[in-house]
Protein backbone atom coordinates (compact mmCIF):
# COMPACT_ATOMS: atom_id res chain seq x y z
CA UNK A 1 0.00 0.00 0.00
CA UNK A 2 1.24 3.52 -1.17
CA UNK A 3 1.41 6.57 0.84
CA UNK A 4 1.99 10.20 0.26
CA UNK A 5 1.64 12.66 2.50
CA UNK A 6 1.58 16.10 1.47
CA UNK A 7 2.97 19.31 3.49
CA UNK A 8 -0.27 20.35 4.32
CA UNK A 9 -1.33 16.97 6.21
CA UNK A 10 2.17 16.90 7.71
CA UNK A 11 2.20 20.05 8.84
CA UNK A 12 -1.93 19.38 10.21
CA UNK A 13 -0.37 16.26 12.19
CA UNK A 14 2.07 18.91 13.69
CA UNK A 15 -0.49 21.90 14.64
CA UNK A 16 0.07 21.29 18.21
CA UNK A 17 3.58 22.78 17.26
CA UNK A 18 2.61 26.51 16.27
CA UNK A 19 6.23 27.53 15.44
CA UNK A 20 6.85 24.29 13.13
CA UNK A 21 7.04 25.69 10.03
CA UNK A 22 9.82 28.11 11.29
CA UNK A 23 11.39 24.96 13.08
CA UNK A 24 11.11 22.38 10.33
CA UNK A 25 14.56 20.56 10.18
CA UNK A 26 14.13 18.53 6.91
CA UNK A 27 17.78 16.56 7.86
CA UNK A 28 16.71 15.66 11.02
CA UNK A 29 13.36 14.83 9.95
CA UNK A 30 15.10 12.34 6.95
CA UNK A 31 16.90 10.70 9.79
CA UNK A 32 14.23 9.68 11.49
CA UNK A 33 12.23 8.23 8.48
CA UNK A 34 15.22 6.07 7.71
CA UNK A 35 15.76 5.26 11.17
CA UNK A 36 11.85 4.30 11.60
CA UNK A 37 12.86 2.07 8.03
CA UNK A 38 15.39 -0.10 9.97
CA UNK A 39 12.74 -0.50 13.04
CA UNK A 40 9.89 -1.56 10.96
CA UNK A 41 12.48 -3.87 8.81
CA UNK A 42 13.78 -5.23 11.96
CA UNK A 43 10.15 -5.69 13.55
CA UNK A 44 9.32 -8.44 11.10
CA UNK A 45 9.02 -11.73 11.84
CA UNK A 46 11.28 -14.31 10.43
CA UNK A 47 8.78 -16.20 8.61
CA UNK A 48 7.70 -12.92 6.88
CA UNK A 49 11.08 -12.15 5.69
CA UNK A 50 11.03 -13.76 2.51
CA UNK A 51 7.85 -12.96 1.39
CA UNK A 52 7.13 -9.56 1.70
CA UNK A 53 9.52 -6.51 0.24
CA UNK A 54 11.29 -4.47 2.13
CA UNK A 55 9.33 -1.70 3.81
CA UNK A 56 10.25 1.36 2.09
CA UNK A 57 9.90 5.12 3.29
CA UNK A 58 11.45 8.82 2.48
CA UNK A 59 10.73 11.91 2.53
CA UNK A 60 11.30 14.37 -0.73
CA UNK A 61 12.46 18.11 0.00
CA UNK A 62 11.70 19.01 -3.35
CA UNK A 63 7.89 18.63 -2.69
CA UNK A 64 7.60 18.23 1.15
CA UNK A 65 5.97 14.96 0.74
CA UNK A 66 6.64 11.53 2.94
CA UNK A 67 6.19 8.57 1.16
CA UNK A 68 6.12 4.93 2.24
CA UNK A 69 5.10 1.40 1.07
CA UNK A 70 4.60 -1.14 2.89
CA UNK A 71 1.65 -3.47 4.50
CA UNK A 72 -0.96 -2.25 6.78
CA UNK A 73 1.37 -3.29 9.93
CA UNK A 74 4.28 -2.05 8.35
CA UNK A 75 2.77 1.53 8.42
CA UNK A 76 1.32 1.09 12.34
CA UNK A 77 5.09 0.36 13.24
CA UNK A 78 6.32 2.74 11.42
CA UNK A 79 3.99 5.83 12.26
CA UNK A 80 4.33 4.51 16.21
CA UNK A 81 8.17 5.11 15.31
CA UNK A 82 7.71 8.27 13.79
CA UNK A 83 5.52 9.63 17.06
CA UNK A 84 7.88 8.16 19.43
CA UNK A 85 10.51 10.27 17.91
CA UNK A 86 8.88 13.65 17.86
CA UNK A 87 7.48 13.12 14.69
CA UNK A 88 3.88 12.56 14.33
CA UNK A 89 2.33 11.38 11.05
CA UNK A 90 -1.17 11.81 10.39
CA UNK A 91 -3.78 8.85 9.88
């Protein structure tokens, strides 16, 4: 399943942060995506590791869009990453 979410629903999951679009910090946000990558890849279980791709996420400056693909779990884990980090995604 194929996500995109676009800078106005990322910056509506971050409302509660008024000064967010002063504070963006597109590196740090990056880092986190591909960190959240490696926890949902990791979070598999063994018997799932052959049959499924690769859960697959990143986030493009050049449109201010985060993008993922992954199953229905996949994106749970990897929005409860995302949150845990300081980095809400909306539903």
């Amino acid at each position: 399943m194929k996500h995109i979410l676009s800078a106005a629903a990322l910056a509506t999951a971050l409302a509660f942060n008024a000064s967010f679009a002063q504070t963006f910090d597109a590196a740090a946000y990056s880092k986190a995506v591909n960190r959240c990558v490696d926890v949902v890849n990791r979070s598999r279980a063994p018997q799932q590791l052959g049959l499924l791709p690769p859960f697959d996420a990143f986030y493009n400056p050049a449109d201010n869009k985060l993008r993922f693909f992954g199953t229905p779990q996949d994106e749970f884990t990897f929005k409860k990453c995302m949150a845990s980090a300081g980095w809400p995604t909306p539903n």
